[in-house]
Protein backbone atom coordinates (compact mmCIF):
# COMPACT_ATOMS: atom_id res chain seq x y z
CA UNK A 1 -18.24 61.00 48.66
CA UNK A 2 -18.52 62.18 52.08
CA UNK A 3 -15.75 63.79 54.09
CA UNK A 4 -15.67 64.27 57.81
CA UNK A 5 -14.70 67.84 57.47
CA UNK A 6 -14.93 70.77 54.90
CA UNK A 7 -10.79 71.53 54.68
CA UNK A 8 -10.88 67.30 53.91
CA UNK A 9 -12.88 68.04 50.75
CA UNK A 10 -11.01 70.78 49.86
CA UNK A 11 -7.84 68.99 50.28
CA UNK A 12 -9.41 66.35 48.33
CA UNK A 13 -10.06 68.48 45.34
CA UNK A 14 -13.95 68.53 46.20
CA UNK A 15 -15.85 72.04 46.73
CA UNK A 16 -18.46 71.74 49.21
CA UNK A 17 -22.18 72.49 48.16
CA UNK A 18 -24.26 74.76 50.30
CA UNK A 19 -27.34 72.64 51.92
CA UNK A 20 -29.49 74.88 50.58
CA UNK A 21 -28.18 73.93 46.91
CA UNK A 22 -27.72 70.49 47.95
CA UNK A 23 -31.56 70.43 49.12
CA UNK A 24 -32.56 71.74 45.71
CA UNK A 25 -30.43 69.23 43.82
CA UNK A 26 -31.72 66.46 45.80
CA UNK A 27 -35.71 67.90 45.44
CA UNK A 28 -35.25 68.17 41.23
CA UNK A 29 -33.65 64.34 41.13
CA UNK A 30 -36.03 63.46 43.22
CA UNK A 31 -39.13 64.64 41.24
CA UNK A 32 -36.90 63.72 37.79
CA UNK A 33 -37.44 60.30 38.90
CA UNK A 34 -40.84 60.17 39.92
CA UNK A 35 -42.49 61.86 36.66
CA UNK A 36 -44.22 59.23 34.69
CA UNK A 37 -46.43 59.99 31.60
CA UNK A 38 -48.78 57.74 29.84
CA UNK A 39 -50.35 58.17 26.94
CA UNK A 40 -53.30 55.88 25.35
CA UNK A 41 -52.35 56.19 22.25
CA UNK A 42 -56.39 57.64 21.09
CA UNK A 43 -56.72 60.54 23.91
CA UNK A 44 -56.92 64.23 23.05
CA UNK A 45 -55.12 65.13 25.72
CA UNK A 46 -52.03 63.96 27.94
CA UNK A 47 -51.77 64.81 31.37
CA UNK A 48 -48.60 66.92 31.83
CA UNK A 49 -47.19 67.85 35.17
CA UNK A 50 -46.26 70.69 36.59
CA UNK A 51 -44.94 70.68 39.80
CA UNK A 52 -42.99 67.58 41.58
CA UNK A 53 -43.49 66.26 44.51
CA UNK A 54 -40.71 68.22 46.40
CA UNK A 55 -42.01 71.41 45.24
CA UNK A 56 -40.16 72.02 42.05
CA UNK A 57 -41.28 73.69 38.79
CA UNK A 58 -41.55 70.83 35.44
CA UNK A 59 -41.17 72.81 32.50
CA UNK A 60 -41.78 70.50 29.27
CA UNK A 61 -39.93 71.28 25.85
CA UNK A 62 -39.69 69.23 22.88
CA UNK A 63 -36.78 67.66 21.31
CA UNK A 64 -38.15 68.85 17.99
CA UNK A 65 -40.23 71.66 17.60
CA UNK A 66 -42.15 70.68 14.58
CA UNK A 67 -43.68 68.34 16.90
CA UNK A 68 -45.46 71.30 18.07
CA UNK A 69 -48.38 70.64 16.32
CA UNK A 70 -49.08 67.16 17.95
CA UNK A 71 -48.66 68.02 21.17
CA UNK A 72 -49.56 71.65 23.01
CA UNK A 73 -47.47 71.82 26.26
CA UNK A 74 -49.06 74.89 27.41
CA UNK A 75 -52.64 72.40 27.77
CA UNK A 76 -51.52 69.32 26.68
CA UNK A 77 -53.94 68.68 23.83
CA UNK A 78 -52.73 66.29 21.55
CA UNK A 79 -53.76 66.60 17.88
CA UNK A 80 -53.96 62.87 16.19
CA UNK A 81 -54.74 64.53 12.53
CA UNK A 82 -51.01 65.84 12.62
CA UNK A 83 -49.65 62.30 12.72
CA UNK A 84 -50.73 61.65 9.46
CA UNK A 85 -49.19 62.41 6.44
């Protein structure tokens, strides 16, 4: 939404962002969208960024932590032997 003044937004219910926050929202989408991983499927390691494009900081976690023992996201070694049971 774009307004042609600052007291429109504000009449509008709408709280202008500073650029500077703006700029840093825009640089994190931005690199959001352009990470990409791939995997092989046999490789003992996976290549995981840590910077974007725009400067920003990628900081990986896993959605469950017993998974820490496939996958080290401090190197990105990947340990097939903990797949199986």
């Amino acid at each position: 939404v774009f307004f042609s003044s600052e007291a429109e937004a504000e009449q509008q219910g709408y709280s202008p962002m500073e650029s500077g926050a703006l700029a840093e929202a825009l640089a994190v989408a931005h690199d959001k969208l352009a990470l990409a991983l791939s995997y092989d499927g046999e490789s003992s390691v996976i290549q995981l960024p840590t910077s974007g494009a725009e400067g920003t900081t990628v900081q990986w976690s896993l959605k469950d932590p017993a998974q820490a023992t496939i996958v080290n996201l401090q190197t990105g070694a990947v340990d097939r032997s903990a797949l199986q049971n």
